[in-house]
N, C-alpha and C. Protein backbone atom coordinates (compact mmCIF):
# COMPACT_ATOMS: atom_id res chain seq x y z
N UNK A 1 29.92 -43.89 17.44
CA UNK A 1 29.51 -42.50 17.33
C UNK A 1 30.73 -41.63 17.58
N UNK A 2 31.13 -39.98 17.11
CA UNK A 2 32.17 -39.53 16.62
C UNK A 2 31.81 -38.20 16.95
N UNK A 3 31.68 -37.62 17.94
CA UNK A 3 32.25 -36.77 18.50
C UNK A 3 32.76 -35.46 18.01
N UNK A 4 32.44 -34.20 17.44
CA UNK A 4 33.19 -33.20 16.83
C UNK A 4 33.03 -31.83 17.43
N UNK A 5 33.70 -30.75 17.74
CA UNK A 5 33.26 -29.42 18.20
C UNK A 5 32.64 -28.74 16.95
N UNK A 6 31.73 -27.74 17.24
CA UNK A 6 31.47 -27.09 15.82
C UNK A 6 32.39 -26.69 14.85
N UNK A 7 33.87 -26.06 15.63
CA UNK A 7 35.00 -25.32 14.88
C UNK A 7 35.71 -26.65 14.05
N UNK A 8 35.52 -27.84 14.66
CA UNK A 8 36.50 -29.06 14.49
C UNK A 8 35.58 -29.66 13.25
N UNK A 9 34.27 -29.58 13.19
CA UNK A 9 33.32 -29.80 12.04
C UNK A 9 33.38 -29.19 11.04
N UNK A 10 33.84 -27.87 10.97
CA UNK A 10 33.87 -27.07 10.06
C UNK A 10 35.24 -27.09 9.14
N UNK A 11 35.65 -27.28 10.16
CA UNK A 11 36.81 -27.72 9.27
C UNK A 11 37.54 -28.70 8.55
N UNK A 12 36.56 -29.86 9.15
CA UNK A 12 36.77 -31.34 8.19
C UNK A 12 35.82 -31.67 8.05
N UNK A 13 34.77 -30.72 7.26
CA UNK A 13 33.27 -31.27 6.90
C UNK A 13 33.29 -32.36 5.68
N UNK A 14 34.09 -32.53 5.09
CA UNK A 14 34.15 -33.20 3.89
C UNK A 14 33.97 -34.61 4.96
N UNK A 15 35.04 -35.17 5.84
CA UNK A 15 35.53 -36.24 6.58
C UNK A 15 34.94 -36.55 7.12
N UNK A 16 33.69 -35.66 8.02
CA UNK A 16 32.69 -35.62 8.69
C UNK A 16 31.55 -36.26 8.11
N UNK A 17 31.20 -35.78 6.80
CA UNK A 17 29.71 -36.39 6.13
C UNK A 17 30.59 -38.01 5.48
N UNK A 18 31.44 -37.88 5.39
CA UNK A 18 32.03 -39.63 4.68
C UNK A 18 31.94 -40.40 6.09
N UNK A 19 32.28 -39.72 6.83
CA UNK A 19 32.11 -40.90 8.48
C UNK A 19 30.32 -40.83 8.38
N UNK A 20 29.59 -39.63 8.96
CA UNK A 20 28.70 -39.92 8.84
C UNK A 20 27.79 -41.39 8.06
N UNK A 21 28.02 -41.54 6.94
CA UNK A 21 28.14 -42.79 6.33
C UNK A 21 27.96 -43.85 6.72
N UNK A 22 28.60 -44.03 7.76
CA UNK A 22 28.61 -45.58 8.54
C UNK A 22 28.33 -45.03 9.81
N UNK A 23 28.28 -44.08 10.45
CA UNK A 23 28.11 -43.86 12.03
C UNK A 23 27.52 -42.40 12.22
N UNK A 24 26.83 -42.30 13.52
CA UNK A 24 26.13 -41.24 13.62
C UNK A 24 27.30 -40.30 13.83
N UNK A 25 27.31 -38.87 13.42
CA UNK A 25 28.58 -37.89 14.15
C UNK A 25 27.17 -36.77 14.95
N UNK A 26 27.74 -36.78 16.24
CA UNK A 26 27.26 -35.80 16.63
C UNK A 26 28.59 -34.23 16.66
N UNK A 27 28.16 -32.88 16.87
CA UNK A 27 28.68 -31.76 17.09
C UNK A 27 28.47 -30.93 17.69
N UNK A 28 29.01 -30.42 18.53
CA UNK A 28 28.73 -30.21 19.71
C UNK A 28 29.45 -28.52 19.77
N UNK A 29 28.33 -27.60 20.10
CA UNK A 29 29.03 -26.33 19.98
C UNK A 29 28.72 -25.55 21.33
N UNK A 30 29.88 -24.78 21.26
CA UNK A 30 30.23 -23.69 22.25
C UNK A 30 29.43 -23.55 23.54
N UNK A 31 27.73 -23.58 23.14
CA UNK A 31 26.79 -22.94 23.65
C UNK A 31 25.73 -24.67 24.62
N UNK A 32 26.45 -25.58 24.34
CA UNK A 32 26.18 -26.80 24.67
C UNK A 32 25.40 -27.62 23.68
N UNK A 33 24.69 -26.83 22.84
CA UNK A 33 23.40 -27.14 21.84
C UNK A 33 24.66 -28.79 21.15
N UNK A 34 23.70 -29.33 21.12
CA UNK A 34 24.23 -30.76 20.10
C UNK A 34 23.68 -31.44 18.87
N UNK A 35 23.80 -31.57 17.49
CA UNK A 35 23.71 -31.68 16.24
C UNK A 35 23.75 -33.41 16.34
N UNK A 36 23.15 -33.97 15.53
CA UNK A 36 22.89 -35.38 15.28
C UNK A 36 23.34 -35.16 13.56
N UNK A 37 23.93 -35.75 13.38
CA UNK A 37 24.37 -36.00 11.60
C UNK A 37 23.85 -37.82 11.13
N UNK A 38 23.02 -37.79 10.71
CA UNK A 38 22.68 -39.43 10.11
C UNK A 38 22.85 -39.19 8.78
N UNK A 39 23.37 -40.25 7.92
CA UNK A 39 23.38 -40.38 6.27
C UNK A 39 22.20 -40.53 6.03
N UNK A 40 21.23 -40.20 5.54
CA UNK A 40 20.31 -40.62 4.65
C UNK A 40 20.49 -40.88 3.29
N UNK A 41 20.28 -41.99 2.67
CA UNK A 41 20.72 -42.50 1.32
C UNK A 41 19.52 -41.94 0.24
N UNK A 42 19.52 -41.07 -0.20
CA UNK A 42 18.49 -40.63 -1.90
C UNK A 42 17.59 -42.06 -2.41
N UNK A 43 16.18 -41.83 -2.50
CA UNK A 43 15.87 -43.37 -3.01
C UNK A 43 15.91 -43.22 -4.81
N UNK A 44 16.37 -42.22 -5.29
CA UNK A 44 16.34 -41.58 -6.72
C UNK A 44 17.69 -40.80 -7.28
N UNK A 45 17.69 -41.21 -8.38
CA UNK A 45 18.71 -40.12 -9.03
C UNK A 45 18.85 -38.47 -9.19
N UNK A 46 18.84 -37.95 -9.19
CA UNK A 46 18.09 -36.07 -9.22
C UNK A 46 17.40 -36.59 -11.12
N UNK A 47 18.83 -37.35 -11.85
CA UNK A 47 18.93 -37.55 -13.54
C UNK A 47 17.22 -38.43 -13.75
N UNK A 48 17.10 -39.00 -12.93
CA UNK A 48 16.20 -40.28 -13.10
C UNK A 48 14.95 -39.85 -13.20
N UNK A 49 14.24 -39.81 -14.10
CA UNK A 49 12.64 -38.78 -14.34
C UNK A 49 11.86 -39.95 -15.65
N UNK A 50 10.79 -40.51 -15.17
CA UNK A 50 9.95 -40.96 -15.86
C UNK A 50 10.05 -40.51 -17.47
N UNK A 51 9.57 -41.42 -18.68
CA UNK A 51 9.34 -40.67 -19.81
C UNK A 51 7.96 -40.36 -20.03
N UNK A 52 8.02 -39.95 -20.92
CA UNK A 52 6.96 -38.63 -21.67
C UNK A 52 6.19 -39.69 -22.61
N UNK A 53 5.22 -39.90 -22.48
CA UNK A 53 4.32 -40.73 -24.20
C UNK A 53 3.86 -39.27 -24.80
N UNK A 54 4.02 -39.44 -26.45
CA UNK A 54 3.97 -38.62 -27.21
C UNK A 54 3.69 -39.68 -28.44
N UNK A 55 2.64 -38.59 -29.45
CA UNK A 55 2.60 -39.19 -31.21
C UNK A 55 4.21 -38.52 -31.41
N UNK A 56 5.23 -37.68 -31.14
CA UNK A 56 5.80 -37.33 -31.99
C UNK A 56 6.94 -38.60 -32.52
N UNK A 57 6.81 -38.17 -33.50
CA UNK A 57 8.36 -39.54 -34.09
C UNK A 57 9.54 -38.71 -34.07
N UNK A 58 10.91 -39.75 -34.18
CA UNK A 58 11.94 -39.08 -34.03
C UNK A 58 12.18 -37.75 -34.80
N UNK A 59 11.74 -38.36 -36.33
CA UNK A 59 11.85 -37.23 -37.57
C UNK A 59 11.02 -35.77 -36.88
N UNK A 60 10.28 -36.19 -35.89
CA UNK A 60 9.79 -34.78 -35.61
C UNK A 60 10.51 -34.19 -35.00
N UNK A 61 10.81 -34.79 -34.23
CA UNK A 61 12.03 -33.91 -32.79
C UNK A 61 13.20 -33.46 -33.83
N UNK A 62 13.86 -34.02 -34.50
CA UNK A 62 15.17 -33.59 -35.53
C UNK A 62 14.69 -32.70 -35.72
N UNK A 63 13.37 -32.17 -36.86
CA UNK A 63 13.25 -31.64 -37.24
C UNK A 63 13.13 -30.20 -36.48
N UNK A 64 12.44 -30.04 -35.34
CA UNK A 64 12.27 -29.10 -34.18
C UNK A 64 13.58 -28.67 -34.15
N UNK A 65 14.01 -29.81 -33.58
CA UNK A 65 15.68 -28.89 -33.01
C UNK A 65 16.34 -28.57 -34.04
N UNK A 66 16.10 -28.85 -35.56
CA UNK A 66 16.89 -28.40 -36.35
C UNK A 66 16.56 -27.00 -36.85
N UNK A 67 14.90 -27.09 -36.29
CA UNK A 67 14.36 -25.37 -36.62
C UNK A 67 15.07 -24.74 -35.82
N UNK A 68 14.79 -25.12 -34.77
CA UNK A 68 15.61 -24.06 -33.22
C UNK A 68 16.33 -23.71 -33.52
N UNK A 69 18.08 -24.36 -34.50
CA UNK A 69 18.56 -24.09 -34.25
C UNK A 69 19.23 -23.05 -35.47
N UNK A 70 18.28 -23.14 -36.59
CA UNK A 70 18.30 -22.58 -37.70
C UNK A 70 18.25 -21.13 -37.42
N UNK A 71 16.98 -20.58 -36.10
CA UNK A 71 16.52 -19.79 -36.24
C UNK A 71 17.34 -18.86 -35.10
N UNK A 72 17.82 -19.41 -34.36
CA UNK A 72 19.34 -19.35 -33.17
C UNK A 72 20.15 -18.46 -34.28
N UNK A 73 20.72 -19.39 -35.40
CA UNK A 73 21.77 -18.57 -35.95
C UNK A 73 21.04 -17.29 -36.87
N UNK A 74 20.28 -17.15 -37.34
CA UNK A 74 19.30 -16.06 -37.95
C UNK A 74 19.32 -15.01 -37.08
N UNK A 75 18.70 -15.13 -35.64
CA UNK A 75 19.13 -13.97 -34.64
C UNK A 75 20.21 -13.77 -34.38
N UNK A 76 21.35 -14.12 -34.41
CA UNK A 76 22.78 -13.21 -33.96
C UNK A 76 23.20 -12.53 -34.67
């Protein structure tokens, strides 16, 4: 466990959450109050999202985005 003042955290927060990683960092400020930092690891990607069932076929989607984008250049 790793030890930091609030001012000393702030200023190597990058170094701080990479230690965090493997060991708890606590931080410890001015006023006595003390901070616990644990890594918690994401069980998901943010990217990672179930798919969609749909009748549409590919030719449909082309076709959509090719309206979209038909109609994109029509408005400017």
């Amino acid at each position: 466990m790793k030890v930091y003042t609030y001012s000393e955290a702030r200023q190597k927060l990058s170094k701080v959450l990479d230690l965090a990683r493997s060991e708890e960092v606590i931080i410890k400020k001015r006023s006595g109050d003390t901070f616990s930092i644990v890594y918690q690891k994401s069980a998901n990607s943010p990217f990672s999202v179930n798919g969609v069932k749909t009748a549409a076929t590919t030719k449909d989607i082309i076709d959509a985005v090719g309206l979209s984008r038909s109609k994109e250049r029509n408005t400017k």
